[in-house]
PDB file of N, CA and C in Angstrom:
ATOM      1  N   UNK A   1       6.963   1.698 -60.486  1.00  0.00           N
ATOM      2  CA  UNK A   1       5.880   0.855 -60.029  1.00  0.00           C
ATOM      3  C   UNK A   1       4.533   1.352 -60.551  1.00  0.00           C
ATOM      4  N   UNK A   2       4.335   3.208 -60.787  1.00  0.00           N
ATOM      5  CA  UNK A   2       2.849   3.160 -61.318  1.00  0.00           C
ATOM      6  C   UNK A   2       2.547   3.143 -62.430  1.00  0.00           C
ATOM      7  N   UNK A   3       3.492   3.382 -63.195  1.00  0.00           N
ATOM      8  CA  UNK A   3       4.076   2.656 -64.671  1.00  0.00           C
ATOM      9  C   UNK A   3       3.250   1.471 -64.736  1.00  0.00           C
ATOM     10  N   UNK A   4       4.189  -0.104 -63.850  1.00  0.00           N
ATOM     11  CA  UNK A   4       3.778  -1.288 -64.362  1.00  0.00           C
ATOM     12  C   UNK A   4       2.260  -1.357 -63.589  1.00  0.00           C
ATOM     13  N   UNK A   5       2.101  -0.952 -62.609  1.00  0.00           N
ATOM     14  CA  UNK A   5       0.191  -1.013 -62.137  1.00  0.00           C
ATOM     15  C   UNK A   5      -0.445  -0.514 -63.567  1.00  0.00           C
ATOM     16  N   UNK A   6      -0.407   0.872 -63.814  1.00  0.00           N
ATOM     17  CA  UNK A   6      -1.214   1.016 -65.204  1.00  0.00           C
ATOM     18  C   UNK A   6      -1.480   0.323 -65.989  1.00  0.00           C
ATOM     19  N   UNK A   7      -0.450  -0.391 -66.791  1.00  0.00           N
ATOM     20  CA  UNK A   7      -0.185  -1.228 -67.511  1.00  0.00           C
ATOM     21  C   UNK A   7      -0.758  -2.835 -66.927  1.00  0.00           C
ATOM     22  N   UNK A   8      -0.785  -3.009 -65.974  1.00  0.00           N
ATOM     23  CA  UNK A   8      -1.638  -4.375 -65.583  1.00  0.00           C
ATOM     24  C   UNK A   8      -2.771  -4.260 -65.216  1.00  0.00           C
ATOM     25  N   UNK A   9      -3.265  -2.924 -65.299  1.00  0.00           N
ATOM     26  CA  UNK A   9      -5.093  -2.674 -64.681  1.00  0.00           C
ATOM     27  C   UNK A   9      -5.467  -1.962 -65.292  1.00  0.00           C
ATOM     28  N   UNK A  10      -4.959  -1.827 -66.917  1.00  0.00           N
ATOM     29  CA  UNK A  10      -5.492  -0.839 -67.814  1.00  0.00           C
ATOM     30  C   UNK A  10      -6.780  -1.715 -68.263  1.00  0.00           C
ATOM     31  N   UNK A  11      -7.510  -0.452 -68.599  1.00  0.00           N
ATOM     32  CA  UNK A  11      -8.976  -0.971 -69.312  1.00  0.00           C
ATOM     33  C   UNK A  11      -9.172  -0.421 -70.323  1.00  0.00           C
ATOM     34  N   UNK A  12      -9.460  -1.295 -71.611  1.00  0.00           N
ATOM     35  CA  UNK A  12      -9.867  -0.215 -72.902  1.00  0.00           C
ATOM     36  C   UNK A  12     -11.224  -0.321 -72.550  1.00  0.00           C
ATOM     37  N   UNK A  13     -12.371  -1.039 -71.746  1.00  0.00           N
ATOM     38  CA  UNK A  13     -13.793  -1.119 -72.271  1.00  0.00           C
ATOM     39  C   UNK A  13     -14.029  -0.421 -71.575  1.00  0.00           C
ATOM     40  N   UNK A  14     -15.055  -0.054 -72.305  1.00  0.00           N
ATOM     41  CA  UNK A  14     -16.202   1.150 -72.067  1.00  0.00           C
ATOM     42  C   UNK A  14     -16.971   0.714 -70.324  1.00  0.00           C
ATOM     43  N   UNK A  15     -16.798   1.275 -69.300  1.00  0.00           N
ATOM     44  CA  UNK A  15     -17.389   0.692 -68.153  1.00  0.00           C
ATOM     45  C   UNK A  15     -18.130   1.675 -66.822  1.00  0.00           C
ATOM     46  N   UNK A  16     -17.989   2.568 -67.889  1.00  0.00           N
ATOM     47  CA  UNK A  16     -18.422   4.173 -66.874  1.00  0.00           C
ATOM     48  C   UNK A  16     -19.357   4.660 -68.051  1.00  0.00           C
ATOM     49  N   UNK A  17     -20.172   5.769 -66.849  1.00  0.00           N
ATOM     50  CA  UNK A  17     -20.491   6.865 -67.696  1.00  0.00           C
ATOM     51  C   UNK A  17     -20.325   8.149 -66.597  1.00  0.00           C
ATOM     52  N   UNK A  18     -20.269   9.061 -67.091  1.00  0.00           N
ATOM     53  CA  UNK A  18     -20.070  10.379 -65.924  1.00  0.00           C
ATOM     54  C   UNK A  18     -21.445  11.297 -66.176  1.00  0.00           C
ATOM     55  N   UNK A  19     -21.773  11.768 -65.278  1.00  0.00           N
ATOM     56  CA  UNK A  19     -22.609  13.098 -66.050  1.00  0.00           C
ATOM     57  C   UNK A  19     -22.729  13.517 -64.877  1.00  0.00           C
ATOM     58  N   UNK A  20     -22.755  14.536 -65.309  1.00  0.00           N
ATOM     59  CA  UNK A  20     -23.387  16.335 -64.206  1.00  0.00           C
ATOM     60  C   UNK A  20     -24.661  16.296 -63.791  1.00  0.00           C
ATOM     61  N   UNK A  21     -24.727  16.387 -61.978  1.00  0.00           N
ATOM     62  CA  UNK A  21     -25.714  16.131 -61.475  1.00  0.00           C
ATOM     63  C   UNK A  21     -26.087  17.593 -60.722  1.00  0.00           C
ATOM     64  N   UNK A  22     -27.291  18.041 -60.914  1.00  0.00           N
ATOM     65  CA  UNK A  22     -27.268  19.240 -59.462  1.00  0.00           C
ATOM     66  C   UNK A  22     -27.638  18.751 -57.871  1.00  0.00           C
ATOM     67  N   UNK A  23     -26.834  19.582 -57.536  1.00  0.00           N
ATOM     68  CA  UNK A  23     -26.934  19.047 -55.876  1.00  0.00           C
ATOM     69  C   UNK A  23     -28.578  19.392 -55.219  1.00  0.00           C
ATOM     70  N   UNK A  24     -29.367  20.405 -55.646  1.00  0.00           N
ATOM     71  CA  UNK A  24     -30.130  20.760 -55.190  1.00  0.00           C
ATOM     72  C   UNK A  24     -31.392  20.052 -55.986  1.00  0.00           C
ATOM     73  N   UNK A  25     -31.354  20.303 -57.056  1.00  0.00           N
ATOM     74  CA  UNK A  25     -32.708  19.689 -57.836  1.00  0.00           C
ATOM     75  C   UNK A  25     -32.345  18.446 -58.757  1.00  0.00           C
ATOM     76  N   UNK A  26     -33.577  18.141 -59.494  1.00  0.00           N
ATOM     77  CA  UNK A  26     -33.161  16.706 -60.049  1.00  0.00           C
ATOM     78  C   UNK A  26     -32.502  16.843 -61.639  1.00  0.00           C
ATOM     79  N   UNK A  27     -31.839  17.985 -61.842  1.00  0.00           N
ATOM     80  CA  UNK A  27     -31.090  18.147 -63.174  1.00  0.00           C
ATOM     81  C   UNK A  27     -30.484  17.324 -63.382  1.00  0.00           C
ATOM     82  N   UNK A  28     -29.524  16.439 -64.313  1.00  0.00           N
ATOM     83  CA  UNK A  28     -29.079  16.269 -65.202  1.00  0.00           C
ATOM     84  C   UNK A  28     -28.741  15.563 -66.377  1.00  0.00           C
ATOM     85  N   UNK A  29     -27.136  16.215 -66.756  1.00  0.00           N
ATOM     86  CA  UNK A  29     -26.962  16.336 -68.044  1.00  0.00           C
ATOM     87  C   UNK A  29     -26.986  14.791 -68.450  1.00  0.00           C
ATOM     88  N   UNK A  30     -26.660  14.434 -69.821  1.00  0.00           N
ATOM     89  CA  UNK A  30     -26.722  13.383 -70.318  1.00  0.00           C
ATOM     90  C   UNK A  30     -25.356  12.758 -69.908  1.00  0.00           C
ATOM     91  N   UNK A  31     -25.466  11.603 -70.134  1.00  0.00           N
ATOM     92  CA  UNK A  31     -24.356  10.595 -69.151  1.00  0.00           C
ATOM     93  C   UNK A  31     -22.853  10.591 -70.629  1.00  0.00           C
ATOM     94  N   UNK A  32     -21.920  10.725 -70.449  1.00  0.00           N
ATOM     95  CA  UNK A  32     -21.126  10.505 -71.348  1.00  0.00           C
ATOM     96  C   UNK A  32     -20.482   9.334 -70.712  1.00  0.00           C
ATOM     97  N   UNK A  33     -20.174   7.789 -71.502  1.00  0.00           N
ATOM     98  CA  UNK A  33     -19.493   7.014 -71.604  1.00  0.00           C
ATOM     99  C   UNK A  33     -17.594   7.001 -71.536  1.00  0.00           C
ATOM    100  N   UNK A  34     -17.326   6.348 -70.525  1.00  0.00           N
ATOM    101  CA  UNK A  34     -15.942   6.379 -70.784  1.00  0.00           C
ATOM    102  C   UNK A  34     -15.357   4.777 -70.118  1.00  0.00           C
ATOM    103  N   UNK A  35     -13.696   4.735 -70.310  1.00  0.00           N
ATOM    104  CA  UNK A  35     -13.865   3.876 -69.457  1.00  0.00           C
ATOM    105  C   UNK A  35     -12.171   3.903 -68.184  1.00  0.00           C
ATOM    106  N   UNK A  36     -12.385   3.662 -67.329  1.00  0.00           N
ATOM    107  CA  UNK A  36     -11.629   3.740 -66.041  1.00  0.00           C
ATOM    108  C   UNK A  36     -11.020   3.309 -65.599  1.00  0.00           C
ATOM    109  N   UNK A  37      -9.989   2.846 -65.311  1.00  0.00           N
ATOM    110  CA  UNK A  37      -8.931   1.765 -64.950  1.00  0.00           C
ATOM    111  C   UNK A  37      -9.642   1.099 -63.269  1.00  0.00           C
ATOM    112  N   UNK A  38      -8.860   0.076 -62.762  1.00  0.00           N
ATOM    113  CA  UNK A  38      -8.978   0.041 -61.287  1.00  0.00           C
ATOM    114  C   UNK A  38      -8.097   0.520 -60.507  1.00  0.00           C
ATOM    115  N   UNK A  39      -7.395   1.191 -60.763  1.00  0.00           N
ATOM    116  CA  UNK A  39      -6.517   2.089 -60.292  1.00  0.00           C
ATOM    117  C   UNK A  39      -7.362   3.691 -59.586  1.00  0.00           C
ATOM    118  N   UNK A  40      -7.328   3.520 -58.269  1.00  0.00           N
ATOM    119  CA  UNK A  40      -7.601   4.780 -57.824  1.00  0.00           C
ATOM    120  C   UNK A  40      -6.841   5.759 -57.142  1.00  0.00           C
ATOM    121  N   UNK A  41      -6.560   6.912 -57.798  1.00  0.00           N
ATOM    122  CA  UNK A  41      -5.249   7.700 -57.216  1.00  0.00           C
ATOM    123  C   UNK A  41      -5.509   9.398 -57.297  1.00  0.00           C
ATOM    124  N   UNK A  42      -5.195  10.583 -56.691  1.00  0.00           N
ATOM    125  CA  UNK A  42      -5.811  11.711 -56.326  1.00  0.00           C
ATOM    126  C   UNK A  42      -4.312  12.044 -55.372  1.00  0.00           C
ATOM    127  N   UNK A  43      -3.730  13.569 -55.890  1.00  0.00           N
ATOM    128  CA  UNK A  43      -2.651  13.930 -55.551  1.00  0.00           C
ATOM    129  C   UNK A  43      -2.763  15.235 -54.240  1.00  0.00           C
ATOM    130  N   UNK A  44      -4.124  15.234 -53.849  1.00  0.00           N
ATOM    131  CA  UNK A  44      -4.717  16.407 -53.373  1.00  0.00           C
ATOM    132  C   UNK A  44      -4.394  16.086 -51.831  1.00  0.00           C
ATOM    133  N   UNK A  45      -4.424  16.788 -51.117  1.00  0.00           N
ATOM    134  CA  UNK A  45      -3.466  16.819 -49.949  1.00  0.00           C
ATOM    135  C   UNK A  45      -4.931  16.799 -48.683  1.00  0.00           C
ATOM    136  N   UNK A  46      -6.231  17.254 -49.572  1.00  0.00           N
ATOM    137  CA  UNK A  46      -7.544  17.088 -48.715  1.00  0.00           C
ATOM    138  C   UNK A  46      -7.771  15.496 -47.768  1.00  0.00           C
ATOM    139  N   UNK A  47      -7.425  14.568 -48.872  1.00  0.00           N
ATOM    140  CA  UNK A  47      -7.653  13.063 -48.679  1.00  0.00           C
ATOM    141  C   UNK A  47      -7.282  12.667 -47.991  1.00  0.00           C
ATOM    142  N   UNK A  48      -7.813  12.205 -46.964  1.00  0.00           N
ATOM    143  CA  UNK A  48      -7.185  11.556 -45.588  1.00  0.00           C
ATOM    144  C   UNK A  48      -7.328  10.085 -45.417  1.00  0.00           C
ATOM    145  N   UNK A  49      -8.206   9.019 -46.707  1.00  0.00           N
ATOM    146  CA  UNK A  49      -8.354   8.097 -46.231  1.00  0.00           C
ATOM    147  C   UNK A  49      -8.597   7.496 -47.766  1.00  0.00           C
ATOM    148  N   UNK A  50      -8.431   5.958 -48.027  1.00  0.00           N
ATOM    149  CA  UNK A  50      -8.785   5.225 -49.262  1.00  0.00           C
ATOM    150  C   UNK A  50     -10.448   5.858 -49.367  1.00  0.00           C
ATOM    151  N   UNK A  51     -11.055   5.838 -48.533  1.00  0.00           N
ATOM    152  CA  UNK A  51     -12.630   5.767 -48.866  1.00  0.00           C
ATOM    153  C   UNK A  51     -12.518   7.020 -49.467  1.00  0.00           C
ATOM    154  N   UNK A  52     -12.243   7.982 -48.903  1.00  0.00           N
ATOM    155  CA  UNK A  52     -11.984   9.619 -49.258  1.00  0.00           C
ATOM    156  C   UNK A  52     -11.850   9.919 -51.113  1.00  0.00           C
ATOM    157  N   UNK A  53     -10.171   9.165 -50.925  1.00  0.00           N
ATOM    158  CA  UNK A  53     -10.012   8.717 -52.110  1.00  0.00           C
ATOM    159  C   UNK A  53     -11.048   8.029 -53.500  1.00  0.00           C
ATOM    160  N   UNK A  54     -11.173   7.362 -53.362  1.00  0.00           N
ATOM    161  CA  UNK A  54     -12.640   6.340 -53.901  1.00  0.00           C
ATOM    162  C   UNK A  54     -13.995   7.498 -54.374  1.00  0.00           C
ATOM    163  N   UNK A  55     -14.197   7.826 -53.075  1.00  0.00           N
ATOM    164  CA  UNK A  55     -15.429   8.984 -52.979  1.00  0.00           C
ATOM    165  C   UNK A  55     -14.939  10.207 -54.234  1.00  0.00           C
ATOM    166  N   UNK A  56     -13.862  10.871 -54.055  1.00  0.00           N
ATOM    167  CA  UNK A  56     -13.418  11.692 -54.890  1.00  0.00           C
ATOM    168  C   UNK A  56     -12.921  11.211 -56.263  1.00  0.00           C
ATOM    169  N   UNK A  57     -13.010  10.240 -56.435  1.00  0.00           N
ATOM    170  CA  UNK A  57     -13.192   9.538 -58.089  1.00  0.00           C
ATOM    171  C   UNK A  57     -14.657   9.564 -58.458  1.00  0.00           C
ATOM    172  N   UNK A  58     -15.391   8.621 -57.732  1.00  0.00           N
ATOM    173  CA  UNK A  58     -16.743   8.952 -58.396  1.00  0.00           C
ATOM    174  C   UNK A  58     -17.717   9.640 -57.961  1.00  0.00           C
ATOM    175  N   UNK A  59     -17.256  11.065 -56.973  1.00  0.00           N
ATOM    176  CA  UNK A  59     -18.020  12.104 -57.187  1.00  0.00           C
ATOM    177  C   UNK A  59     -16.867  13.476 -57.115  1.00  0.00           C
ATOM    178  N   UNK A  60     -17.370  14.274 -57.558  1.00  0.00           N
ATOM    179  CA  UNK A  60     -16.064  15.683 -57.488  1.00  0.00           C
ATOM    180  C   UNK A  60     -16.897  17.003 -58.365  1.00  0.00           C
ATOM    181  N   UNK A  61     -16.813  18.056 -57.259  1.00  0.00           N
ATOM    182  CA  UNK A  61     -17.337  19.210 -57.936  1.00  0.00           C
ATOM    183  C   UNK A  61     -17.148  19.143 -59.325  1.00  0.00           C
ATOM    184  N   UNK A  62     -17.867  20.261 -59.940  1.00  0.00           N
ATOM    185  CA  UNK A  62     -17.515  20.959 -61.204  1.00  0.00           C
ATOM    186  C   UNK A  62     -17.753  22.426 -60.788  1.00  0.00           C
ATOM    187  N   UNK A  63     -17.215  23.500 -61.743  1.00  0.00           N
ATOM    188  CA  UNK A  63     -17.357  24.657 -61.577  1.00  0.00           C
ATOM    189  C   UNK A  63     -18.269  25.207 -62.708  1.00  0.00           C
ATOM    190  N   UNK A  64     -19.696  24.114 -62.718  1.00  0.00           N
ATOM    191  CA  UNK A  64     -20.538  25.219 -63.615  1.00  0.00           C
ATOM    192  C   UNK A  64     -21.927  24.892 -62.631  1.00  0.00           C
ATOM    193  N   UNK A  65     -22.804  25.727 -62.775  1.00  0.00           N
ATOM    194  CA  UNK A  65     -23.756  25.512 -61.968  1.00  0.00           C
ATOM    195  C   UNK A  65     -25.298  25.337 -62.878  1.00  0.00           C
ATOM    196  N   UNK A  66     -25.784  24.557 -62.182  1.00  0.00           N
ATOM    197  CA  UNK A  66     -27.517  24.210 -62.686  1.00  0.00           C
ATOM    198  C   UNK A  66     -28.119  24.997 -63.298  1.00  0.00           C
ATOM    199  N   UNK A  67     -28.389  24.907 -64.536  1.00  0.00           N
ATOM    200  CA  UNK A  67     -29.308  25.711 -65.890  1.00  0.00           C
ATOM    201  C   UNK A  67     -30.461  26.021 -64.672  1.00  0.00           C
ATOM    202  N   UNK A  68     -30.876  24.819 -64.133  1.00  0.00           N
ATOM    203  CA  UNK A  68     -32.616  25.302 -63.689  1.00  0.00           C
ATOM    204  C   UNK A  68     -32.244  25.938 -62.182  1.00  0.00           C
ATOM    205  N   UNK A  69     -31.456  25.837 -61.232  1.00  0.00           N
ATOM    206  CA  UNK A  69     -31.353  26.679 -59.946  1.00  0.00           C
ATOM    207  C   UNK A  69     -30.484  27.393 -59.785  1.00  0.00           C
ATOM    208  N   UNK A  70     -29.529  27.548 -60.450  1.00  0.00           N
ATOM    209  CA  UNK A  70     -28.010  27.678 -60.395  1.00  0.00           C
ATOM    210  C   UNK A  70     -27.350  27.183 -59.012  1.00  0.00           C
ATOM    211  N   UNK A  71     -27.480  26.337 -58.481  1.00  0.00           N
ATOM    212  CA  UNK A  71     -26.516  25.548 -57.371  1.00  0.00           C
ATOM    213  C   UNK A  71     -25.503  24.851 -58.188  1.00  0.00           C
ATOM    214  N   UNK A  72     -24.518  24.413 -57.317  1.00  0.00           N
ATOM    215  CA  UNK A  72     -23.362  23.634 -58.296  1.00  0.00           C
ATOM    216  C   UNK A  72     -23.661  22.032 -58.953  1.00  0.00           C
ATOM    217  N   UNK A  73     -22.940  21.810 -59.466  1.00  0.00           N
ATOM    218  CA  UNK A  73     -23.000  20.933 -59.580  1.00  0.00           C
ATOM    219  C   UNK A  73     -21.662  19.615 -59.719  1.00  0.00           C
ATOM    220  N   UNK A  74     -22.225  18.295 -59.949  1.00  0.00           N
ATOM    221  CA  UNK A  74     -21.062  17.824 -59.723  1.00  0.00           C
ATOM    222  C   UNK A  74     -21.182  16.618 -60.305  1.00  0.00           C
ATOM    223  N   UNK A  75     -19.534  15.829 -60.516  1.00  0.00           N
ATOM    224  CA  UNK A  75     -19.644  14.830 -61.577  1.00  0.00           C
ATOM    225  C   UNK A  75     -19.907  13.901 -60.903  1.00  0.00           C
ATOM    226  N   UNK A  76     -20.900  12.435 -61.328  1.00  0.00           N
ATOM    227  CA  UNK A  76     -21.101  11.904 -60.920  1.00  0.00           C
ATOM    228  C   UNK A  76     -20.456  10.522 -62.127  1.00  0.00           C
ATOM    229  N   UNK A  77     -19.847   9.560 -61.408  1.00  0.00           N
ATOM    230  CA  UNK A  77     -19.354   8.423 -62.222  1.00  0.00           C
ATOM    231  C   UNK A  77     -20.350   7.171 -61.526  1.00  0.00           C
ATOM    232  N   UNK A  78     -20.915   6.327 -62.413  1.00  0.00           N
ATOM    233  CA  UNK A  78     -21.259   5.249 -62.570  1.00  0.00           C
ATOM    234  C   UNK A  78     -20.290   4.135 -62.976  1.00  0.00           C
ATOM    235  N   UNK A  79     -20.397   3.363 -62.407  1.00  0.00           N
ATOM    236  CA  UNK A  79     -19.973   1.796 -63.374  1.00  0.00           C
ATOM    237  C   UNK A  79     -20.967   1.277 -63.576  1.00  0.00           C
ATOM    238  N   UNK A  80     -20.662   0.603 -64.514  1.00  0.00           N
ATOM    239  CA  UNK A  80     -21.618  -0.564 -65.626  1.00  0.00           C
ATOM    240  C   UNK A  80     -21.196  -1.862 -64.295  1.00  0.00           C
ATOM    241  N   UNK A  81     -19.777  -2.302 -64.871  1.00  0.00           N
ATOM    242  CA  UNK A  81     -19.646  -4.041 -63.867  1.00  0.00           C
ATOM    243  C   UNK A  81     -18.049  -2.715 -63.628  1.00  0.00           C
ATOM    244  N   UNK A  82     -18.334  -3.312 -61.691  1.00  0.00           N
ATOM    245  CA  UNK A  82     -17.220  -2.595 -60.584  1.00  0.00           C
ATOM    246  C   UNK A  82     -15.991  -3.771 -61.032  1.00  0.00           C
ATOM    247  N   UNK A  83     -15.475  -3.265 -60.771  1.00  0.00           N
ATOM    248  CA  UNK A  83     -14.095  -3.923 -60.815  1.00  0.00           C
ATOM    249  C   UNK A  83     -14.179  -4.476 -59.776  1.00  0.00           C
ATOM    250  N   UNK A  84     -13.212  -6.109 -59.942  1.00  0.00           N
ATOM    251  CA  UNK A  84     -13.292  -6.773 -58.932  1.00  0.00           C
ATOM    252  C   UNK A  84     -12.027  -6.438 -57.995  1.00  0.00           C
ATOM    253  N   UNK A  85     -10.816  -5.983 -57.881  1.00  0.00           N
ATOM    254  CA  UNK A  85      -9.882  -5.206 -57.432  1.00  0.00           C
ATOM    255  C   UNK A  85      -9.637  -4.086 -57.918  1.00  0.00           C
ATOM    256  N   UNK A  86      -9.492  -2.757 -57.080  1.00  0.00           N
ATOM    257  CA  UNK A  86      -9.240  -1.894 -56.521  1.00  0.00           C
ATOM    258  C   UNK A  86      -7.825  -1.741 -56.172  1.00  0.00           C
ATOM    259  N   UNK A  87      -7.099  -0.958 -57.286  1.00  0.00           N
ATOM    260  CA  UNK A  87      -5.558  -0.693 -56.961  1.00  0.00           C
ATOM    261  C   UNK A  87      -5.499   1.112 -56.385  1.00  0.00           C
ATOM    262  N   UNK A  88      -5.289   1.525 -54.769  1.00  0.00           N
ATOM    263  CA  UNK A  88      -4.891   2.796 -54.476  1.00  0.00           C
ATOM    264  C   UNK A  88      -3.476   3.223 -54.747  1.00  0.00           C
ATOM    265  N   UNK A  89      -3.347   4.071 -55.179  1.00  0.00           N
ATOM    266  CA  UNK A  89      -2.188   4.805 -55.480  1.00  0.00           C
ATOM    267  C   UNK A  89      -1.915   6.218 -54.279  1.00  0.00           C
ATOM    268  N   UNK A  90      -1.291   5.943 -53.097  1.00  0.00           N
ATOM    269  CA  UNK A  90      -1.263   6.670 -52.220  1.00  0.00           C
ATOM    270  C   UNK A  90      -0.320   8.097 -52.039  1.00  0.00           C
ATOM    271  N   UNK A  91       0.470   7.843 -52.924  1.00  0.00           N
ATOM    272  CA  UNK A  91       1.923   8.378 -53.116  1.00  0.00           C
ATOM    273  C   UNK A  91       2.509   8.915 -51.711  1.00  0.00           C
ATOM    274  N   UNK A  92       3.273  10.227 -51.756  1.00  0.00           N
ATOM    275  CA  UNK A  92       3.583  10.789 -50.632  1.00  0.00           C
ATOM    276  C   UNK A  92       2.554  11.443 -49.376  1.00  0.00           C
ATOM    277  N   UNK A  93       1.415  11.472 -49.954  1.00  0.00           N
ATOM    278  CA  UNK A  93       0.399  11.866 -48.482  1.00  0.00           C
ATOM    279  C   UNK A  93       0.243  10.937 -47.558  1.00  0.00           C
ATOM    280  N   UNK A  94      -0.007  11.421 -46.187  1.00  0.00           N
ATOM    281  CA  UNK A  94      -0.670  10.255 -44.883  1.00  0.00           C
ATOM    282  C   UNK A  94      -1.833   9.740 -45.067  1.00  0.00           C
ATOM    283  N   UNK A  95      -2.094   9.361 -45.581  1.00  0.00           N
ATOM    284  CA  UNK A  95      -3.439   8.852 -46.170  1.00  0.00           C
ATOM    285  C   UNK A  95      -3.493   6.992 -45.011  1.00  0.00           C
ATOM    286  N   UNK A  96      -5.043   7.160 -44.552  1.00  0.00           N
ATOM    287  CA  UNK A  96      -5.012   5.863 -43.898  1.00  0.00           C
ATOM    288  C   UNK A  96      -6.137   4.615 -44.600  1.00  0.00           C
ATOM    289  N   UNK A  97      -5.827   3.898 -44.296  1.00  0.00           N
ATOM    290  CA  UNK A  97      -6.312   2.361 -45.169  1.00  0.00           C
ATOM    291  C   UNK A  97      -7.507   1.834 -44.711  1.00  0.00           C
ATOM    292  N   UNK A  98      -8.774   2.603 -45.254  1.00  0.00           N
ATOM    293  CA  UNK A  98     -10.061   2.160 -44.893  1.00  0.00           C
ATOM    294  C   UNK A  98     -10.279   0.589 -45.095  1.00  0.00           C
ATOM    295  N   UNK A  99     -10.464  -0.348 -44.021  1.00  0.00           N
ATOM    296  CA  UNK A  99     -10.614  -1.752 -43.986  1.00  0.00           C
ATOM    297  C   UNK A  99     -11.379  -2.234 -44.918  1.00  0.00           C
ATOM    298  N   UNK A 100     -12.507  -1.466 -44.888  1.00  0.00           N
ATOM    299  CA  UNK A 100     -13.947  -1.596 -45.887  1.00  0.00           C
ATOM    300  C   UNK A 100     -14.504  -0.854 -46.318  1.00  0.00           C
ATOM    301  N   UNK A 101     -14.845  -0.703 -47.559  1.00  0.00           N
ATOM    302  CA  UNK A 101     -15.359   0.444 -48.370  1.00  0.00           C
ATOM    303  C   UNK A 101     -16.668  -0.397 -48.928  1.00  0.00           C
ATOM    304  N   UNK A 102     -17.999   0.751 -48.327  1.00  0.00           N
ATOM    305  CA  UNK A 102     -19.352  -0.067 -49.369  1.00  0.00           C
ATOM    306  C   UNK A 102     -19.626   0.873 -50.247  1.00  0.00           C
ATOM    307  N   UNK A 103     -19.915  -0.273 -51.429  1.00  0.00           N
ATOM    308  CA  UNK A 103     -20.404   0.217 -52.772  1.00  0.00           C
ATOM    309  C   UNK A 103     -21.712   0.192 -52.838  1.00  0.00           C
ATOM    310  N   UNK A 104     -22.507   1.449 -53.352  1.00  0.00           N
ATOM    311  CA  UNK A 104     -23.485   1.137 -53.568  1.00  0.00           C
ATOM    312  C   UNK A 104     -24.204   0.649 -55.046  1.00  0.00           C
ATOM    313  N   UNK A 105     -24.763  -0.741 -55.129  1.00  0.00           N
ATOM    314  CA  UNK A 105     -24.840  -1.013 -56.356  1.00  0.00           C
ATOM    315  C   UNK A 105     -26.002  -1.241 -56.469  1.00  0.00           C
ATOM    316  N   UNK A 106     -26.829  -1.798 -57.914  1.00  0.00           N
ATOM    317  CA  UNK A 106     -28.880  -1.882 -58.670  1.00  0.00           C
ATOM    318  C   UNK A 106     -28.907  -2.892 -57.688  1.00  0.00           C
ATOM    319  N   UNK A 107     -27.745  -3.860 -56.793  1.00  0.00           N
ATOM    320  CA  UNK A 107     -28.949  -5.475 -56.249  1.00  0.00           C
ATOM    321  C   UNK A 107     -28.621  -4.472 -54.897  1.00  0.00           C
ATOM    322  N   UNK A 108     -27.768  -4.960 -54.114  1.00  0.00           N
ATOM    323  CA  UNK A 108     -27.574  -4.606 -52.495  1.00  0.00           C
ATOM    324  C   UNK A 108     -25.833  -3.924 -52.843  1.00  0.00           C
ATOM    325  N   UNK A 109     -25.812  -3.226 -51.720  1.00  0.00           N
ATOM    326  CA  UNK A 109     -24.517  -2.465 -51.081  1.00  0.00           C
ATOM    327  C   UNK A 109     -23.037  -4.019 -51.080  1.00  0.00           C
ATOM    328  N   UNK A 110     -22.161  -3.256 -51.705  1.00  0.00           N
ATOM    329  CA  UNK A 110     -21.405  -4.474 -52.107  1.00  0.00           C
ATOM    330  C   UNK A 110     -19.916  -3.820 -50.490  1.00  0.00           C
ATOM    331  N   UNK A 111     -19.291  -4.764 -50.273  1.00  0.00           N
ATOM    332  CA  UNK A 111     -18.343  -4.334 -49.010  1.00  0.00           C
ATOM    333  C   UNK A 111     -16.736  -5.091 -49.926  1.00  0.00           C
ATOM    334  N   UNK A 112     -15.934  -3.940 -49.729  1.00  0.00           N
ATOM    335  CA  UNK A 112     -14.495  -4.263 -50.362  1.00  0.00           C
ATOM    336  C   UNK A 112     -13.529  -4.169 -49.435  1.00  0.00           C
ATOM    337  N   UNK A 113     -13.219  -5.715 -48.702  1.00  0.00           N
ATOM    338  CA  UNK A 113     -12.417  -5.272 -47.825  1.00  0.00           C
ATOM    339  C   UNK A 113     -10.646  -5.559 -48.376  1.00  0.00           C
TER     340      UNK A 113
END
């Protein structure tokens, strides 16, 4: 099954960019372009919830820290245009099914229920 999901929510276009943000000051790095499926999935046993999930796609430590404070820092993902569905990939964890997840987007806060 995550076989044929991949394969039906694959994306070749370019629709992200990521870049390294510091938590403490207004550092960062330059945004690198990529692009992301709608498929959101995380094998980590922390995640207790879709939003959790979601959250830990487009934000997640890194292990290098800020040229200008040294605090950590962390990746930050953008979308260009959000996908209009959202496929979770839950596998074997208890993970529970946030009703509504808000996005924050450039017009107003978008709600995915």
């Amino acid at each position: 099954m995550v076989d044929l999901a991949l394969k039906v929510f694959q994306n070749d276009n370019i629709n992200v960019s990521t870049q390294l943000q510091c938590v403490n000051c207004q550092f960062a790095d330059e945004p690198v372009e990529n692009e992301l499926s709608s498929i959101v999935f995380n094998a980590s046993e922390n995640i207790r919830s879709t939003k959790d999930q979601l959250k830990w796609t487009v934000v997640c430590e890194s292990e290098g820290s800020c040229p200008e404070c040294l605090m950590y820092l962390k990746y930050v993902t953008s979308y260009y245009n959000f996908p209009n569905i959202l496929l979770f990939l839950v596998g074997g964890h208890k993970i529970s099914a946030t009703k509504c997840i808000k996005i924050r987007t450039d017009q107003d806060p978008k709600c995915f229920t």
